[in-house]
C-alpha atoms as a PDB file:
ATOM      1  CA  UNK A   1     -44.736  20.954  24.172  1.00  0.00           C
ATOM      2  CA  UNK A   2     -41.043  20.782  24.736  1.00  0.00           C
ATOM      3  CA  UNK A   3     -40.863  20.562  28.085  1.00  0.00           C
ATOM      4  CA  UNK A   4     -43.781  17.772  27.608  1.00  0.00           C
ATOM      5  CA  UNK A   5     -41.902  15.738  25.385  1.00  0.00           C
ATOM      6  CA  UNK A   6     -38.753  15.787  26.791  1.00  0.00           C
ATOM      7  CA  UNK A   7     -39.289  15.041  30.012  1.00  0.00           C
ATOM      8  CA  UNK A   8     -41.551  12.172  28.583  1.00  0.00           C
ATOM      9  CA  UNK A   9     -38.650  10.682  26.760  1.00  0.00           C
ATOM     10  CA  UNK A  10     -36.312  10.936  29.567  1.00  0.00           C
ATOM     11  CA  UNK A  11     -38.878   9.059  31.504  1.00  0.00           C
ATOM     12  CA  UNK A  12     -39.643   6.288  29.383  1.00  0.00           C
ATOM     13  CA  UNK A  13     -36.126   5.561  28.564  1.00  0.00           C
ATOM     14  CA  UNK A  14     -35.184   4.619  31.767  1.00  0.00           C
ATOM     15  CA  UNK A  15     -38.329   2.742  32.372  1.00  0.00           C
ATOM     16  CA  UNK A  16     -37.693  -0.729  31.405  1.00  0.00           C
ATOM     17  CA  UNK A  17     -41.508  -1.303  31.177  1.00  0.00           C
ATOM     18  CA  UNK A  18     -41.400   0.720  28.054  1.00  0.00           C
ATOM     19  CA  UNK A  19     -39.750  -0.369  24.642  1.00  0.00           C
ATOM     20  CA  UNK A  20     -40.994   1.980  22.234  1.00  0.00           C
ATOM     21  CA  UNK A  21     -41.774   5.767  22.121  1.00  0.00           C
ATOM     22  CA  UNK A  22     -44.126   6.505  19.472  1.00  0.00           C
ATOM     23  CA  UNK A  23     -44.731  10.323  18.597  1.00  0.00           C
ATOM     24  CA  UNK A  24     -47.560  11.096  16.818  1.00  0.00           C
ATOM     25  CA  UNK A  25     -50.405  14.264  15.989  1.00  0.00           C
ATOM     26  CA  UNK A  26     -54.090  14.028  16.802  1.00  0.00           C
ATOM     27  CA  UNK A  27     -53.988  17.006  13.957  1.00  0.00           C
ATOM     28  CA  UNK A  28     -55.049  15.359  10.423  1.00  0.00           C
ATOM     29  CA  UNK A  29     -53.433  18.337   8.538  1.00  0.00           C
ATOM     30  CA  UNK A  30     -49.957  17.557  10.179  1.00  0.00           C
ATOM     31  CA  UNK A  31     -47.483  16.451  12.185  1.00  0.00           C
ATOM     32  CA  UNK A  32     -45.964  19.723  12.704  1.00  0.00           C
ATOM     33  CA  UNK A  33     -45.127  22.946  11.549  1.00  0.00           C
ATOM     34  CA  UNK A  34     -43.388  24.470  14.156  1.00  0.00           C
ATOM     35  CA  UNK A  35     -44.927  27.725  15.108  1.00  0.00           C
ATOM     36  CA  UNK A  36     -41.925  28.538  17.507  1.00  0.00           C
ATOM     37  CA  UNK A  37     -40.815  31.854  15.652  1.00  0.00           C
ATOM     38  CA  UNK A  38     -43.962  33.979  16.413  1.00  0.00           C
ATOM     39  CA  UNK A  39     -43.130  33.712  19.712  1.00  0.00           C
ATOM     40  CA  UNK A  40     -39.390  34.346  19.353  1.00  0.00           C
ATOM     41  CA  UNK A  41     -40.377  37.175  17.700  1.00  0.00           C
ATOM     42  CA  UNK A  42     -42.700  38.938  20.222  1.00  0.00           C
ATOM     43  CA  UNK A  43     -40.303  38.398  22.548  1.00  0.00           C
ATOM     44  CA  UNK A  44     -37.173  39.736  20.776  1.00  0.00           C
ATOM     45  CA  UNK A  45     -39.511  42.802  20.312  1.00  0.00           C
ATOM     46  CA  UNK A  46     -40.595  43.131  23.700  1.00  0.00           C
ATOM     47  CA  UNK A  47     -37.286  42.575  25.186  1.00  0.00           C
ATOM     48  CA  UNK A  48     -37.389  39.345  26.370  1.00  0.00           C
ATOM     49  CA  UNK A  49     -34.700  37.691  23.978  1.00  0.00           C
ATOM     50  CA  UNK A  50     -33.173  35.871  27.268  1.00  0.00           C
ATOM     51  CA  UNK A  51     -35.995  33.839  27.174  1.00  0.00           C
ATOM     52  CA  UNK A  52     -35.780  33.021  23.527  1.00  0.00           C
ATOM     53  CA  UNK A  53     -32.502  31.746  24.357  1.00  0.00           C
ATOM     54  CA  UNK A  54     -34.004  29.815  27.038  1.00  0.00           C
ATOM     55  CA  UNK A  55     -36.824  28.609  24.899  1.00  0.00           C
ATOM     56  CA  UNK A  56     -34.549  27.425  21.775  1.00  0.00           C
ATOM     57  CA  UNK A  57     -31.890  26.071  24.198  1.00  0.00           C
ATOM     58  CA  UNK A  58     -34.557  23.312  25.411  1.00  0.00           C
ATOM     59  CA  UNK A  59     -35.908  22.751  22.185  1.00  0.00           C
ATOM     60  CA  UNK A  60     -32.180  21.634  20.600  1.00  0.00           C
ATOM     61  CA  UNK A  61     -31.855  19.462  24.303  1.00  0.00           C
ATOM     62  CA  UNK A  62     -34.592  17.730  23.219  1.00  0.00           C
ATOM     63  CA  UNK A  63     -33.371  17.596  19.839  1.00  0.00           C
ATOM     64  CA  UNK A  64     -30.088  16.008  20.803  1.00  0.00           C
ATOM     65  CA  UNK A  65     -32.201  13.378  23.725  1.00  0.00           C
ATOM     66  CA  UNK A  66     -34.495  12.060  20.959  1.00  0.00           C
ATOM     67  CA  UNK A  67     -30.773  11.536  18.263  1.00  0.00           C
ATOM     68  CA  UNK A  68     -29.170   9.609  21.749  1.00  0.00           C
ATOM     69  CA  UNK A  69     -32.551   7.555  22.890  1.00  0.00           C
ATOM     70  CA  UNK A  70     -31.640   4.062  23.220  1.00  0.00           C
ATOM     71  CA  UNK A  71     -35.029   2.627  22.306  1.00  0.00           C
ATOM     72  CA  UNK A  72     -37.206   3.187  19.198  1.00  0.00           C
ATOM     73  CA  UNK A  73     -37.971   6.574  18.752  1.00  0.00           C
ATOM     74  CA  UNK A  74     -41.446   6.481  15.932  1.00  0.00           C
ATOM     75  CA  UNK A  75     -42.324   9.151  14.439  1.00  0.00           C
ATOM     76  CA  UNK A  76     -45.743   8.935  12.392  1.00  0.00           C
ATOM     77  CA  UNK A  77     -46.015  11.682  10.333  1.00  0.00           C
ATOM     78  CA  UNK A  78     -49.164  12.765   7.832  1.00  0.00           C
ATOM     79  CA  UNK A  79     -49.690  16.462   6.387  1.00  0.00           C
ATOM     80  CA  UNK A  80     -46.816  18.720   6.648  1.00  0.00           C
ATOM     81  CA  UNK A  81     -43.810  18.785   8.886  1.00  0.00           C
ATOM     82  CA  UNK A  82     -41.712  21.540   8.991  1.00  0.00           C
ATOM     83  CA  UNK A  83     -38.942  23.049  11.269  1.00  0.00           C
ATOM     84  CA  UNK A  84     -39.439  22.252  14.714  1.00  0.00           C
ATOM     85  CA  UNK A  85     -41.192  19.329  13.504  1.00  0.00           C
ATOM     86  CA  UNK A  86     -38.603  18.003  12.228  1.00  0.00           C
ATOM     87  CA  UNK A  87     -36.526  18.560  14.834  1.00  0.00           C
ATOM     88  CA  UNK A  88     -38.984  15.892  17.144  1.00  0.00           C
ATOM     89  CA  UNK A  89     -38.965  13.351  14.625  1.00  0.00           C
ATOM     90  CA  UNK A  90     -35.863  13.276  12.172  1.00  0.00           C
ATOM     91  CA  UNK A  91     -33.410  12.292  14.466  1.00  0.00           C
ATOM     92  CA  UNK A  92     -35.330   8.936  15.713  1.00  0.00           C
ATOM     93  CA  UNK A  93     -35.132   5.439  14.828  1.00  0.00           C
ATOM     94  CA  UNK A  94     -38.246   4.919  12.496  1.00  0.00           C
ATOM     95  CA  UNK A  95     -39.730   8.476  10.196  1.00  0.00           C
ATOM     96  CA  UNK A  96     -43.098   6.766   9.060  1.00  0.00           C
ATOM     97  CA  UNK A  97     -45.231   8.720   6.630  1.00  0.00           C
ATOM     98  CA  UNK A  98     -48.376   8.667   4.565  1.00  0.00           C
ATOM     99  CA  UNK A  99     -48.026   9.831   1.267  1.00  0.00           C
ATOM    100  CA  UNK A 100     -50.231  12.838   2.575  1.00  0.00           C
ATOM    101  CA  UNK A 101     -47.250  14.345   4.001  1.00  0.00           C
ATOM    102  CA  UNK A 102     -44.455  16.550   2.855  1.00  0.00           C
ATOM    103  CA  UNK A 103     -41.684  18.243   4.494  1.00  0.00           C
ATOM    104  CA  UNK A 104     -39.774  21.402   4.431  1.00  0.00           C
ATOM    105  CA  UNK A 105     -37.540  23.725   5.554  1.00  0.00           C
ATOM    106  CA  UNK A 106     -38.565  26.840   4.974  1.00  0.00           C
ATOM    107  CA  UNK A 107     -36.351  29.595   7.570  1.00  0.00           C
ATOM    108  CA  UNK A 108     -34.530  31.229   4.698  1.00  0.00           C
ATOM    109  CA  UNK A 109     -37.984  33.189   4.079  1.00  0.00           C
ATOM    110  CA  UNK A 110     -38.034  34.049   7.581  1.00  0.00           C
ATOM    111  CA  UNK A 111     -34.723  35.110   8.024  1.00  0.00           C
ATOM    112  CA  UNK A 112     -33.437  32.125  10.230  1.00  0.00           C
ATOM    113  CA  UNK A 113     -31.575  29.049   9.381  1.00  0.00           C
ATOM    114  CA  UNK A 114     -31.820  25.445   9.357  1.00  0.00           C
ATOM    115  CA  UNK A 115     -31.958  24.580  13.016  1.00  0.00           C
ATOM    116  CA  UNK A 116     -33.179  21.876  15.222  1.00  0.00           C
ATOM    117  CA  UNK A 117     -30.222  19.119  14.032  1.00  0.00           C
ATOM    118  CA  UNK A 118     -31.740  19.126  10.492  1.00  0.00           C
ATOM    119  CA  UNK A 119     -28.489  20.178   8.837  1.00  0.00           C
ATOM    120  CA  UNK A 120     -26.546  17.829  10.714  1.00  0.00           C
ATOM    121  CA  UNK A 121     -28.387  14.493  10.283  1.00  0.00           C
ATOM    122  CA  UNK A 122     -29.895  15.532   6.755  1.00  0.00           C
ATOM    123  CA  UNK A 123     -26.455  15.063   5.751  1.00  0.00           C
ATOM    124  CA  UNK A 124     -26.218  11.646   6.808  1.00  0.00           C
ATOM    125  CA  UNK A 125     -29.734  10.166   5.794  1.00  0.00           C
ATOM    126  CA  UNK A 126     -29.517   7.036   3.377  1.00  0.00           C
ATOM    127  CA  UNK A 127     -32.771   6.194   1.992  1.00  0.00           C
ATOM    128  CA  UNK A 128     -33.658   4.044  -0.545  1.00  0.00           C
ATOM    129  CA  UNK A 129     -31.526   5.959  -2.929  1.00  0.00           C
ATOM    130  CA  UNK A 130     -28.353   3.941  -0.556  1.00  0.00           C
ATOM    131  CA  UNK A 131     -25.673   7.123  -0.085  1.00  0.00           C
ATOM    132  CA  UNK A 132     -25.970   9.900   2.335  1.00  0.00           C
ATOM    133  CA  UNK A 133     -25.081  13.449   0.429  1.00  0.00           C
ATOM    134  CA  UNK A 134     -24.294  16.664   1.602  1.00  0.00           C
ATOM    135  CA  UNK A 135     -25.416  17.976  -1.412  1.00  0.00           C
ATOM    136  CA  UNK A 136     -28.535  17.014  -1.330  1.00  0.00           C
ATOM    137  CA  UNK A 137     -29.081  17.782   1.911  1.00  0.00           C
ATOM    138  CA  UNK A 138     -27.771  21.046   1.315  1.00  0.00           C
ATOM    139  CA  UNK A 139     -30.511  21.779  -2.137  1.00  0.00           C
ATOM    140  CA  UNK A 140     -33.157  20.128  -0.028  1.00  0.00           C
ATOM    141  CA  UNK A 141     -32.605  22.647   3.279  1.00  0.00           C
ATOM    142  CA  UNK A 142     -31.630  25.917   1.680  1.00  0.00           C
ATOM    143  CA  UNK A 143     -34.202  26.025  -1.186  1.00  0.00           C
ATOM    144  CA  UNK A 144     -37.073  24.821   0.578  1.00  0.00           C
ATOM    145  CA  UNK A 145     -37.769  22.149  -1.586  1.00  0.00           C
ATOM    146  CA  UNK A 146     -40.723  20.371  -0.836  1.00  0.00           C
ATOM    147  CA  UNK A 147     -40.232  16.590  -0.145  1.00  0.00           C
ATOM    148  CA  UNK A 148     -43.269  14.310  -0.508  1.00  0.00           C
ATOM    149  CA  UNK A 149     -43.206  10.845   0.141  1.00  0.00           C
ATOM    150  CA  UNK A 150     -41.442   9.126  -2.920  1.00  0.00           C
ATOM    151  CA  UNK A 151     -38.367  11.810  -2.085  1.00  0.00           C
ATOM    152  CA  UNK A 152     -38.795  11.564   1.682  1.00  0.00           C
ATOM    153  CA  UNK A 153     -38.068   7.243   1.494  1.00  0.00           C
ATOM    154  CA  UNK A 154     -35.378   7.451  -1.453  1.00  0.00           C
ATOM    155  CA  UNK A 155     -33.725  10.722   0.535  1.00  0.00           C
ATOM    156  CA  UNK A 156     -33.510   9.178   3.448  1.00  0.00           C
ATOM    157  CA  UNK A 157     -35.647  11.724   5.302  1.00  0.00           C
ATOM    158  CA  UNK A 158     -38.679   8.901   5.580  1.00  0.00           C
ATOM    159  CA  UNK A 159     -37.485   5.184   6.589  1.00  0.00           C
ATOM    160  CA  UNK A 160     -40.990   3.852   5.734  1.00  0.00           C
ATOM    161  CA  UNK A 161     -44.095   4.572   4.343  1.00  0.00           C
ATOM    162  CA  UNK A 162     -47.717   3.542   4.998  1.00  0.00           C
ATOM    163  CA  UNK A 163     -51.481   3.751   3.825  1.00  0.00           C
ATOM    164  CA  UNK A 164     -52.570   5.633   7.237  1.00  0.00           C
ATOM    165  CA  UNK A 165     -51.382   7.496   9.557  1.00  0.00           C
ATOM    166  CA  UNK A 166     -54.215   5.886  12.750  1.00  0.00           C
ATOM    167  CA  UNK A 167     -53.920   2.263  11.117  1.00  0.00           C
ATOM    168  CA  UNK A 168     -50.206   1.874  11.562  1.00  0.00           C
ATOM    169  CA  UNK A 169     -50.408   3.700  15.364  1.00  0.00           C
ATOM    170  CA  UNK A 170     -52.862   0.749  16.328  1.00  0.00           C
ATOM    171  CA  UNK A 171     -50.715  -1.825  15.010  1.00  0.00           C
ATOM    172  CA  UNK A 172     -47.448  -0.832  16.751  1.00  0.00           C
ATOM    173  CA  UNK A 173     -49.277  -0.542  20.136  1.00  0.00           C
ATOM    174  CA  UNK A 174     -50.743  -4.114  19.150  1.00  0.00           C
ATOM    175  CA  UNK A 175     -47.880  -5.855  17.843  1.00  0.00           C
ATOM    176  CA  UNK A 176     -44.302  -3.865  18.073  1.00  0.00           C
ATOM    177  CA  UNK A 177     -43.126  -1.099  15.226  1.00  0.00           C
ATOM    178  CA  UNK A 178     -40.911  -3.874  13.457  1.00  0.00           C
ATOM    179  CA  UNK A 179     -44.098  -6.316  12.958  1.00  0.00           C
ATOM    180  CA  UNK A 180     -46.459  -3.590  11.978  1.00  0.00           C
ATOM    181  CA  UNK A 181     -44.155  -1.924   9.727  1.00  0.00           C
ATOM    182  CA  UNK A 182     -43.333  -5.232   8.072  1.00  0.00           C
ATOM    183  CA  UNK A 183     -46.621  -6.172   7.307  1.00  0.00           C
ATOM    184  CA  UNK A 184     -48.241  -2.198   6.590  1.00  0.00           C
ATOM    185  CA  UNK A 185     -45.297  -0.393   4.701  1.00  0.00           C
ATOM    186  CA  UNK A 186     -44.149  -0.269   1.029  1.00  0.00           C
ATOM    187  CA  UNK A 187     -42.706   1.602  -1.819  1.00  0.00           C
ATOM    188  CA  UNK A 188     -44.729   4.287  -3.947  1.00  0.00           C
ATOM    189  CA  UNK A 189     -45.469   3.669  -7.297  1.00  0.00           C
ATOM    190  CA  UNK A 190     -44.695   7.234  -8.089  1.00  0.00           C
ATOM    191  CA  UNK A 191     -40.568   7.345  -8.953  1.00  0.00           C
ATOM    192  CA  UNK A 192     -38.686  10.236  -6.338  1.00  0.00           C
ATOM    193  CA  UNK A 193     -38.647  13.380  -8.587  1.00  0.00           C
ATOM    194  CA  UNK A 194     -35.004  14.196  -6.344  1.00  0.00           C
ATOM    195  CA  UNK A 195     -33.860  11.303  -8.570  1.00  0.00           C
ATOM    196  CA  UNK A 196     -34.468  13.199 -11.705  1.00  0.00           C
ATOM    197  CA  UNK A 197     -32.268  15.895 -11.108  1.00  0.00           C
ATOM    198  CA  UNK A 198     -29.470  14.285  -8.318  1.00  0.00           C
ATOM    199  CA  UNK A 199     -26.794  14.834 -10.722  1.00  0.00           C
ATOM    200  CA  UNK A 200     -27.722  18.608 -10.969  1.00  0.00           C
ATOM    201  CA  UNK A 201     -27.335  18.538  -7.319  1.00  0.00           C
ATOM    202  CA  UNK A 202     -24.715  17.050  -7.044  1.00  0.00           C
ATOM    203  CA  UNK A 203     -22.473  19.295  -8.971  1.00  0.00           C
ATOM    204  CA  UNK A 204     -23.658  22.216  -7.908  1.00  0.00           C
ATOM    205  CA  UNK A 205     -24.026  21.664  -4.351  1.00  0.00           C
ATOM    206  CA  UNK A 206     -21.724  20.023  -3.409  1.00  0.00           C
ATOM    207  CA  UNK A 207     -19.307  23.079  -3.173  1.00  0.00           C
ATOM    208  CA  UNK A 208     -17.900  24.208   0.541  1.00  0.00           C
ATOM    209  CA  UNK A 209     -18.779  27.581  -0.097  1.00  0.00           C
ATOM    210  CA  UNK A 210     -22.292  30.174  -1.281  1.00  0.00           C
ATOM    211  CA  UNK A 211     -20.163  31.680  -3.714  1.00  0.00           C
ATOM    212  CA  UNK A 212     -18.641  28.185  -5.484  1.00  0.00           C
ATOM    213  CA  UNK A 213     -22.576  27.126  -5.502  1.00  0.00           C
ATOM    214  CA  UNK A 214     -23.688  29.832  -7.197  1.00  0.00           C
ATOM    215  CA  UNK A 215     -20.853  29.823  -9.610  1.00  0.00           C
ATOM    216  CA  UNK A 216     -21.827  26.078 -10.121  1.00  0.00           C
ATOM    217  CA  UNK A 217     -25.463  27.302 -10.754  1.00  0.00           C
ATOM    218  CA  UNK A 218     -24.526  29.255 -13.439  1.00  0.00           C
ATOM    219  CA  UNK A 219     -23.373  26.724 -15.915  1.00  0.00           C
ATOM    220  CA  UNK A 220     -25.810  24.339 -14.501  1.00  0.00           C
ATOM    221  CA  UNK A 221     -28.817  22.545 -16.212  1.00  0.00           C
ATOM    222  CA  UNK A 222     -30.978  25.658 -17.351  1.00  0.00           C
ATOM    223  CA  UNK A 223     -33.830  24.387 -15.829  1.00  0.00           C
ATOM    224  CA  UNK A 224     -32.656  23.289 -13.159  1.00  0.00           C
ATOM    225  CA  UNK A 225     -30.983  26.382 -12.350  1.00  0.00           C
ATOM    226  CA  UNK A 226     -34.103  28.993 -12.767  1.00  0.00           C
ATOM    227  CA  UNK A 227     -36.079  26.420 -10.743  1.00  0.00           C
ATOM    228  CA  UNK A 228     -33.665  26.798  -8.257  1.00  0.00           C
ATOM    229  CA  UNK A 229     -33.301  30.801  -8.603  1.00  0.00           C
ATOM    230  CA  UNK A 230     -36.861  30.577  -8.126  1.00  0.00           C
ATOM    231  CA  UNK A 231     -36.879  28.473  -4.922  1.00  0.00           C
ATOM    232  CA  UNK A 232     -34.352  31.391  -3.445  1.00  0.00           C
ATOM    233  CA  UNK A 233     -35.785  34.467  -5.004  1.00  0.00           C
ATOM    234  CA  UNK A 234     -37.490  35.262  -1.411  1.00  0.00           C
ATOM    235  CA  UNK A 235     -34.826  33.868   0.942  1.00  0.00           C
ATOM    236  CA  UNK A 236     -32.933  36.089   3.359  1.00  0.00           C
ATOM    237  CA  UNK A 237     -29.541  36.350   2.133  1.00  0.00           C
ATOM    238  CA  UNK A 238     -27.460  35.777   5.023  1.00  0.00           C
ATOM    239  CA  UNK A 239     -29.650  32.859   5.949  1.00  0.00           C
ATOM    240  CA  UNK A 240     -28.739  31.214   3.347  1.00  0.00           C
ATOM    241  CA  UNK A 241     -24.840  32.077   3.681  1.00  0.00           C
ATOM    242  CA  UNK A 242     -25.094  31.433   7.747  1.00  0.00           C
ATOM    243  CA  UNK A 243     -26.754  27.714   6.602  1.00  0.00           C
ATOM    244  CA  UNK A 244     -24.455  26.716   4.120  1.00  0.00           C
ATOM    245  CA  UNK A 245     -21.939  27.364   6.512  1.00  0.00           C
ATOM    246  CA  UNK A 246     -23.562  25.559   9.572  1.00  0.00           C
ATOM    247  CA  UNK A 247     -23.727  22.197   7.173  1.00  0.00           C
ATOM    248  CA  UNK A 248     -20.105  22.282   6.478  1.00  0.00           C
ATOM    249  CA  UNK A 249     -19.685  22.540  10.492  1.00  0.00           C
ATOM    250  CA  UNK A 250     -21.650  19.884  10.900  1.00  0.00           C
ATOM    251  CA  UNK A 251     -20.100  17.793   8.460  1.00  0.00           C
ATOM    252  CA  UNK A 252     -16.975  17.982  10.010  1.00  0.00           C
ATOM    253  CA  UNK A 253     -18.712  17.194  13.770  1.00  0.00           C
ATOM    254  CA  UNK A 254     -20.358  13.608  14.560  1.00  0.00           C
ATOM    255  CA  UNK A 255     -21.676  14.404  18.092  1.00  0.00           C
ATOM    256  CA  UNK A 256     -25.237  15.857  17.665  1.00  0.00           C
ATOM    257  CA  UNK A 257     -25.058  17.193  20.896  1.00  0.00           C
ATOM    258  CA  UNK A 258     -21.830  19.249  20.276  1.00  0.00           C
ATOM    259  CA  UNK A 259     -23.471  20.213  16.747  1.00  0.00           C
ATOM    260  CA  UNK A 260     -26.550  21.805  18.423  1.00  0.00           C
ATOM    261  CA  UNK A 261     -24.714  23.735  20.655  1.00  0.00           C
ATOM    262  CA  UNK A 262     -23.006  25.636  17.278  1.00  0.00           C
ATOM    263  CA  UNK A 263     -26.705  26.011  16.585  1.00  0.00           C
ATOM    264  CA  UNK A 264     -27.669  27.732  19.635  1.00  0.00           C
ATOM    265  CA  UNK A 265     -24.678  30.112  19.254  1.00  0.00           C
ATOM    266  CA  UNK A 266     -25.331  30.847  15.766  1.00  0.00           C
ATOM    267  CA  UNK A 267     -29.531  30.982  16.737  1.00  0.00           C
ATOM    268  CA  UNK A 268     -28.295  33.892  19.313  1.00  0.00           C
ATOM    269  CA  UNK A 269     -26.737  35.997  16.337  1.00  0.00           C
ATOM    270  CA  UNK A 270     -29.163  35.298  13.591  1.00  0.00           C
ATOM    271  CA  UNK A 271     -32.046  36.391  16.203  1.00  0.00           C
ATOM    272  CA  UNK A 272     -29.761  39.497  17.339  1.00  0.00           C
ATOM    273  CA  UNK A 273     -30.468  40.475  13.380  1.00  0.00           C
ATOM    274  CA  UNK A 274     -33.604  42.330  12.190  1.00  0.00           C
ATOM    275  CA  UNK A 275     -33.430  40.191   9.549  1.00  0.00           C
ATOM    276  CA  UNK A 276     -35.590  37.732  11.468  1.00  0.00           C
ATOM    277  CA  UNK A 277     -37.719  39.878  13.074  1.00  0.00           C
ATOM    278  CA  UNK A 278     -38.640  41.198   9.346  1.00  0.00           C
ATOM    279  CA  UNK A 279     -38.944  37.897   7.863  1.00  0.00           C
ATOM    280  CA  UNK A 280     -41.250  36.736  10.329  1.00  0.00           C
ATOM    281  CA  UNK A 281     -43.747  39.970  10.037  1.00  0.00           C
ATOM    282  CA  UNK A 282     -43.790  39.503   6.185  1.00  0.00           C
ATOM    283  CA  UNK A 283     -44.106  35.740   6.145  1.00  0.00           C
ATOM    284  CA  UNK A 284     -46.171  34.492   8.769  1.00  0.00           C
ATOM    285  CA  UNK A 285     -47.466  37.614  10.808  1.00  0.00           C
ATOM    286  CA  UNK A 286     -49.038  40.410   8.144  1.00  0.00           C
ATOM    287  CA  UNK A 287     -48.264  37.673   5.318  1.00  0.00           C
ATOM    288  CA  UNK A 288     -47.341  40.197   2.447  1.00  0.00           C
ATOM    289  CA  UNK A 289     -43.909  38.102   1.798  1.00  0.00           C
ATOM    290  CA  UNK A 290     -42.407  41.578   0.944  1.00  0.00           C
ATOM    291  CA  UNK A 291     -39.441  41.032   3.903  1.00  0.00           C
ATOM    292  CA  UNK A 292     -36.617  44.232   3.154  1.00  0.00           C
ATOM    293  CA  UNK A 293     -33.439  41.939   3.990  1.00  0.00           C
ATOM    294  CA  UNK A 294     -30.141  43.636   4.827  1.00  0.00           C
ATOM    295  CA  UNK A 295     -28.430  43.045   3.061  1.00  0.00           C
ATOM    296  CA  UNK A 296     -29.859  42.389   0.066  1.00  0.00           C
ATOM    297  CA  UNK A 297     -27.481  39.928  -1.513  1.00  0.00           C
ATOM    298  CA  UNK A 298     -25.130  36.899  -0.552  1.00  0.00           C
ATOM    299  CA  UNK A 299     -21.778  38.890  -1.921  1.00  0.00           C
ATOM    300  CA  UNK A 300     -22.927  41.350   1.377  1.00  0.00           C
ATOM    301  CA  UNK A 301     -23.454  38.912   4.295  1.00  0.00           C
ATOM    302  CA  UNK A 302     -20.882  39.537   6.951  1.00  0.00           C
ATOM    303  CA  UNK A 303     -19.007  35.620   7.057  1.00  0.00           C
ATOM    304  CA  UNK A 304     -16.858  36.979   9.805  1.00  0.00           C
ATOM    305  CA  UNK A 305     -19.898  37.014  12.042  1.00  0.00           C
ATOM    306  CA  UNK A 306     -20.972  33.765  11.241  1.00  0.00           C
ATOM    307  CA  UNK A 307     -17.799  32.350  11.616  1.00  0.00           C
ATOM    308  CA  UNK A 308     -17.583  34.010  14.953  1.00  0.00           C
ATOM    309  CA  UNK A 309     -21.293  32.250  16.343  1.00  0.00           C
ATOM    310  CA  UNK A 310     -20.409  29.182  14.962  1.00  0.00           C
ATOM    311  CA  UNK A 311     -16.417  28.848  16.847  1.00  0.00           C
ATOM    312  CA  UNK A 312     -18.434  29.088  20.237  1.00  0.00           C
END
């Protein structure tokens, strides 16, 4: 699929016969949920991990292309999308979604991180809401919140919403994304439940460092902070320490293309760990979610290392 869609989009970009690149699923249960990390994982265990690194290295290429395409880039998005599916459609021009679909980010139970661009351009969304935030970026990506489509629009994740998902394909290929989203596109009724709690976020996320957020958390809203203790209670503890860190790199990097390569380096040392190899078998492989991460706690995680993938 990623060799399919990138050499698609490097096609169609230079073909001036085409003026819009419209990327869509033929699934009705989503857009994409990535699936990528059972096969890392396989591989990794039968020795292959060159060709992981091969394999992730073309994914965040095509990453980067779709960020740098000079024509609309459409994603239409119903059900979930997750990980690498957000990594084909968050960094385009339009993020068009049915309020049947929800995203997430959900590597800390897996022992990864938050790859494929998201922690760079989650950072610099403006949705309805009309800032960009770190922050919430940050809350969104390392808790695997679950965004649906009244959070997706005001976030920033989502630049429009629609009724359905075939309706609005047939009326870009009939009359151009602008005119179709024009007339087929509006605001949910239902308020953004992110906009309930933003100033929670805010204060508590918006700290450089794991140790200042959790610090934060502790003389945070009560609610808010055992809903978020309960978002983490299964995450991999350096994942989340080796994420927070890649979103302050990326915050102080602009080029996409420069970010993902910090990604790549740090994908090479988070896939070196058993961490991921464990989180993957307990989460998506024998599905017992009963993943024995070393080590167990964020005080643990070796920075140095992280640091280290992240300086390339």
């Amino acid at each position: 699929m990623i060799e399919i869609i990138g050499q698609a989009v490097r096609t169609w970009e230079n073909d001036d016969a085409i003026d819009q690149i419209v990327i869509y699923s033929t699934n009705p249960k989503a857009f994409c949920a990535g699936g990528d990390v059972r096969y890392a994982r396989d591989n990794i265990l039968n020795g292959n991990a060159e060709l992981v690194d091969d394999f992730f290295r073309s994914e965040y290429t095509v990453n980067g292309e779709l960020a740098q395409c000079t024509k609309p880039v459409v994603a239409i998005i119903n059900g979930v999308v997750m990980g690498g599916g957000l990594g084909i459609s968050l960094h385009g021009s339009h993020r068009v979604v049915t309020e049947n679909a929800f995203a997430s980010m959900p590597e800390m139970a897996i022992g990864y991180f938050t790859d494929v661009g998201v922690a760079h351009t989650a950072q610099r969304m403006v949705g309805t809401r009309g800032q960009a935030s770190e922050a919430l970026a940050k809350y969104w990506a390392i808790t695997g919140y679950r965004m649906y489509a009244a959070d997706m629009l005001w976030s920033g994740l989502a630049t429009h919403v629609v009724k359905d998902a075939d309706e609005i394909l047939e009326a870009i290929i009939a009359d151009g994304v602008d005119a179709a989203l024009d007339k087929h596109s509006y605001v949910p009724e239902e308020p953004a439940p992110l906009a309930d709690i933003i100033e929670h976020i805010e204060s508590t996320f918006n700290h450089a460092t794991w140790p200042e957020i959790q610090e934060a958390l502790k003389s945070a809203d009560k609610d808010f902070a055992q809903s978020t203790a309960g978002y983490l209670a299964a995450a991999c503890p350096t994942s989340v320490v080796a994420s927070n860190e890649l979103f302050e790199s990326h915050a102080k990097e602009d080029d996409i293309v420069e970010a993902l390569k910090r990604e790549e380096s740090l994908g090479r040392y988070i896939r070196s760990r058993e961490d991921f190899v464990e989180g993957v078998r307990a989460v998506l492989i024998e599905k017992t979610k009963d993943a024995a991460f070393s080590p167990a706690d964020t005080a643990s995680v070796d920075l140095a290392g992280i640091h280290k993938a992240l300086e390339l």
